[in-house]
Protein backbone atom coordinates (compact mmCIF):
# COMPACT_ATOMS: atom_id res chain seq x y z
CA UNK A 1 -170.31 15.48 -63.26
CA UNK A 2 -172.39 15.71 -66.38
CA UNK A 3 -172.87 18.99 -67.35
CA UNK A 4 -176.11 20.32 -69.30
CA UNK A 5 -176.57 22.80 -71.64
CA UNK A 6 -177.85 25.50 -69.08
CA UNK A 7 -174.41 24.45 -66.68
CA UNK A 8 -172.33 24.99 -69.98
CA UNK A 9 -173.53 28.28 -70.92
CA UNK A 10 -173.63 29.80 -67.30
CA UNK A 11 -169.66 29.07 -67.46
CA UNK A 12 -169.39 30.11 -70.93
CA UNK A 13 -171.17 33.29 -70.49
CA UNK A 14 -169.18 34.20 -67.50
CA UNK A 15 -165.46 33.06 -68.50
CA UNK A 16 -162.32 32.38 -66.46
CA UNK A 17 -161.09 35.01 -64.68
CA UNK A 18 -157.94 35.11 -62.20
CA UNK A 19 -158.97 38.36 -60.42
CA UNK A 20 -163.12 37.27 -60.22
CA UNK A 21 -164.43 36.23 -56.81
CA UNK A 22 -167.22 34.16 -56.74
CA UNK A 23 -169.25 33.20 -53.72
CA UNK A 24 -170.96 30.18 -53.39
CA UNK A 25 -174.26 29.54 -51.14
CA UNK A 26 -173.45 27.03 -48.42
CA UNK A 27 -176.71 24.41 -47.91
CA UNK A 28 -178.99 23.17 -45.38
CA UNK A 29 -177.62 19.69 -46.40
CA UNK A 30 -174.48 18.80 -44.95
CA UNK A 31 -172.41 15.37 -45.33
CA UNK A 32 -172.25 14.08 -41.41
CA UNK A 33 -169.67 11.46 -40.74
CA UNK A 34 -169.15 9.64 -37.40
CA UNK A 35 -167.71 11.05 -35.72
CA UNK A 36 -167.99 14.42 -36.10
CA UNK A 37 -164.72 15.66 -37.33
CA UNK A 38 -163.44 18.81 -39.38
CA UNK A 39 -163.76 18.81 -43.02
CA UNK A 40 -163.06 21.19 -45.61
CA UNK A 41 -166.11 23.02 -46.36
CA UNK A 42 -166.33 21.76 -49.78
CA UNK A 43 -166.92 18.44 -48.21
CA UNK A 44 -168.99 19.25 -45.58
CA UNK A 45 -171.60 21.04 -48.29
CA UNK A 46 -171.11 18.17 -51.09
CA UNK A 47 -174.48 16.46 -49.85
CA UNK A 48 -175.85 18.90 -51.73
CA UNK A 49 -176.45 18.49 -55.60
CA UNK A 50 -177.18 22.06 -55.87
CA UNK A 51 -174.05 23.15 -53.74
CA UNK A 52 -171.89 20.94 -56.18
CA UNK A 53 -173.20 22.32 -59.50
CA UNK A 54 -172.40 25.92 -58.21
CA UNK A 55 -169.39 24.58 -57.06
CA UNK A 56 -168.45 23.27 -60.37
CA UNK A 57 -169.68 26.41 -61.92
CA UNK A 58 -167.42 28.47 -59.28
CA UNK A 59 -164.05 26.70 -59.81
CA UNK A 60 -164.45 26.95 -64.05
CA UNK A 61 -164.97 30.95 -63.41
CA UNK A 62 -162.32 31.54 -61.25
CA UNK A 63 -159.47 30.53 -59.56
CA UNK A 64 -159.95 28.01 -56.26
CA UNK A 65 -158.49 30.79 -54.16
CA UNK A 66 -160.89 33.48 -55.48
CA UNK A 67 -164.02 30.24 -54.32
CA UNK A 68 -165.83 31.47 -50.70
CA UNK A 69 -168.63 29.70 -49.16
CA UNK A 70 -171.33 31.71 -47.43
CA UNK A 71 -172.02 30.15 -44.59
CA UNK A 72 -175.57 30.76 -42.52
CA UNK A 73 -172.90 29.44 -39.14
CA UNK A 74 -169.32 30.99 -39.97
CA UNK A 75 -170.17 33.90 -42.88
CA UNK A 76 -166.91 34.04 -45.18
CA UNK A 77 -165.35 30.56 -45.71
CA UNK A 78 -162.62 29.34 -47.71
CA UNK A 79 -163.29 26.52 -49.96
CA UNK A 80 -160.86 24.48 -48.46
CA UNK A 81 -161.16 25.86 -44.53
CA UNK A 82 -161.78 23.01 -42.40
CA UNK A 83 -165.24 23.43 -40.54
CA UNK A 84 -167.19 21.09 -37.71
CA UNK A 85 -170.61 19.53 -38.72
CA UNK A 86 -173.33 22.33 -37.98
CA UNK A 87 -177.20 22.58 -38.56
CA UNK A 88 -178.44 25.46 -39.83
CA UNK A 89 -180.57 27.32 -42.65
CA UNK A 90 -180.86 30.75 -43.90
CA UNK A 91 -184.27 30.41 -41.89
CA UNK A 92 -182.48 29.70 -38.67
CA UNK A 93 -179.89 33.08 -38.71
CA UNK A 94 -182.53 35.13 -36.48
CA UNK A 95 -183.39 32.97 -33.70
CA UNK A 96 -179.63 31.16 -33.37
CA UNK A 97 -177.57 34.30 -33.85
CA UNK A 98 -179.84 36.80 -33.08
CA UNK A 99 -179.84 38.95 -36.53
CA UNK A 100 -181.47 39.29 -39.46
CA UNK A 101 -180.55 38.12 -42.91
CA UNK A 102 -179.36 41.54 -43.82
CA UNK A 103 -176.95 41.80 -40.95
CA UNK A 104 -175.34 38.57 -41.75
CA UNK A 105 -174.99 40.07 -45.40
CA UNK A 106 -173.14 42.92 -43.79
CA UNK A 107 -170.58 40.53 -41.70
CA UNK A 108 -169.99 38.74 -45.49
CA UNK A 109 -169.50 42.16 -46.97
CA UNK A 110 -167.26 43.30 -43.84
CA UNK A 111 -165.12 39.94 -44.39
CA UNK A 112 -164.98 39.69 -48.15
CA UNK A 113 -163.35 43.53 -47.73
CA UNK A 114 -160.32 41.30 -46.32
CA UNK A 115 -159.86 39.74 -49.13
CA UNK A 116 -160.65 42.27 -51.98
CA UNK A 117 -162.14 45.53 -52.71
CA UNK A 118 -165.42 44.67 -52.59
CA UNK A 119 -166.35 47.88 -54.30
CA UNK A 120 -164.38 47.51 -57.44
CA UNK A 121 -163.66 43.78 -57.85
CA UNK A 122 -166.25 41.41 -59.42
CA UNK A 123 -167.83 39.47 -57.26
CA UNK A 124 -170.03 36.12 -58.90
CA UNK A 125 -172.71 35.50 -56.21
CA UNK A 126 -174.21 31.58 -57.30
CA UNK A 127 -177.19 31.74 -54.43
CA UNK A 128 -180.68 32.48 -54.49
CA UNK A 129 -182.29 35.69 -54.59
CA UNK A 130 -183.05 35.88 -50.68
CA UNK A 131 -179.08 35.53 -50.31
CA UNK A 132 -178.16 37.56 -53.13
CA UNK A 133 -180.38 40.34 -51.77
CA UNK A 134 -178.89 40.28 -48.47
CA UNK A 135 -175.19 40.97 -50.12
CA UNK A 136 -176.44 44.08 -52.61
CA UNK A 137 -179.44 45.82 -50.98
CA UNK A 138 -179.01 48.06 -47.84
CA UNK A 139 -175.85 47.67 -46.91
CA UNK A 140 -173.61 50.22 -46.22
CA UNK A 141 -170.54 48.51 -47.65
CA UNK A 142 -171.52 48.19 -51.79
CA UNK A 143 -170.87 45.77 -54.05
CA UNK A 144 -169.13 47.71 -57.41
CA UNK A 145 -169.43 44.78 -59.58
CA UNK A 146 -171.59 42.42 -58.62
CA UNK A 147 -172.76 39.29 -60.84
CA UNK A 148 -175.96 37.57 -59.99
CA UNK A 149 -176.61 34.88 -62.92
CA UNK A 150 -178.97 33.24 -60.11
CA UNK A 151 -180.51 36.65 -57.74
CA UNK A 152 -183.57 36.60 -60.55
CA UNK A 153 -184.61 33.13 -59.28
CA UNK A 154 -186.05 31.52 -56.54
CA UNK A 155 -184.63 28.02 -54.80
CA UNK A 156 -186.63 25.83 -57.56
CA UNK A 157 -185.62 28.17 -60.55
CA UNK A 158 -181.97 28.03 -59.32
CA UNK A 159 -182.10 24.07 -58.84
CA UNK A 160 -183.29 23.87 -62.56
CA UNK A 161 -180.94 26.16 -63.36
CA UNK A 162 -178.03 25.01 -62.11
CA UNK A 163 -179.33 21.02 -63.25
């Protein structure tokens, strides 16, 4: 992938780092094959040009086991966990699982504290504000060291961003 100079300083600005996590907003887009089979998430998402310049962005900052997906269906994923073809949007959490957008931030939060302390460790969160929000404001379980290069932005400002 050609990278531009706004790609190249997002990864320059934030480093490598072996102990970083970095969470990656999953898309409304999703590759469907015939027939429907699961795929690592990084393949289901990879429709997306947006999800694959964070993606890009992700795996130059840290290290592919430190890469989740948030997922609007499954919360906490892998990069490489193998996942069904699904339809659904940000927009879509209240009325197909019946909470709100904060709620699901607190199930990410709740399994991300598997996997680190969520409280101490930095955690690189490439996804909009609206998502971004929902992981750092009113939860009970905090974020110490959370990076948002991309919370200041809406969806447009993060597509240009991210171009």
């Amino acid at each position: 992938m050609k990278q531009t100079a706004e790609l190249t300083a997002l990864t320059g600005e934030l480093g490598y780092d072996a102990d970083r996590i970095v969470l990656v907003a999953c898309s409304k887009r999703k590759r469907y094959i015939e027939p429907v089979s699961m795929r690592p998430a990084q393949d289901l998402y990879s429709a997306s040009p947006l999800f694959a310049r964070a993606m890009s962005v992700a795996l130059k900052i840290a290290p592919q086991t430190n890469v989740f997906i948030l997922s609007t269906q499954y919360d906490l994923v892998r990069y490489n966990q193998p996942l069904p073809y699904y339809d659904m949007s940000l927009d879509d959490i209240p009325a197909k699982r019946g909470i709100s957008i904060g709620q699901w931030g607190q199930l990410i939060l709740d399994e991300l504290s598997q996997h680190c302390d969520p409280t101490s460790t930095e955690v690189v969160i490439l996804a909009s504000r609206r998502i971004s929000d929902a992981l750092t404001q009113g939860s009970p379980l905090r974020l110490g060291n959370a990076v948002t290069p991309l919370s200041g932005l809406d969806i447009i400002a993060v597509c240009k961003k991210l171009k």
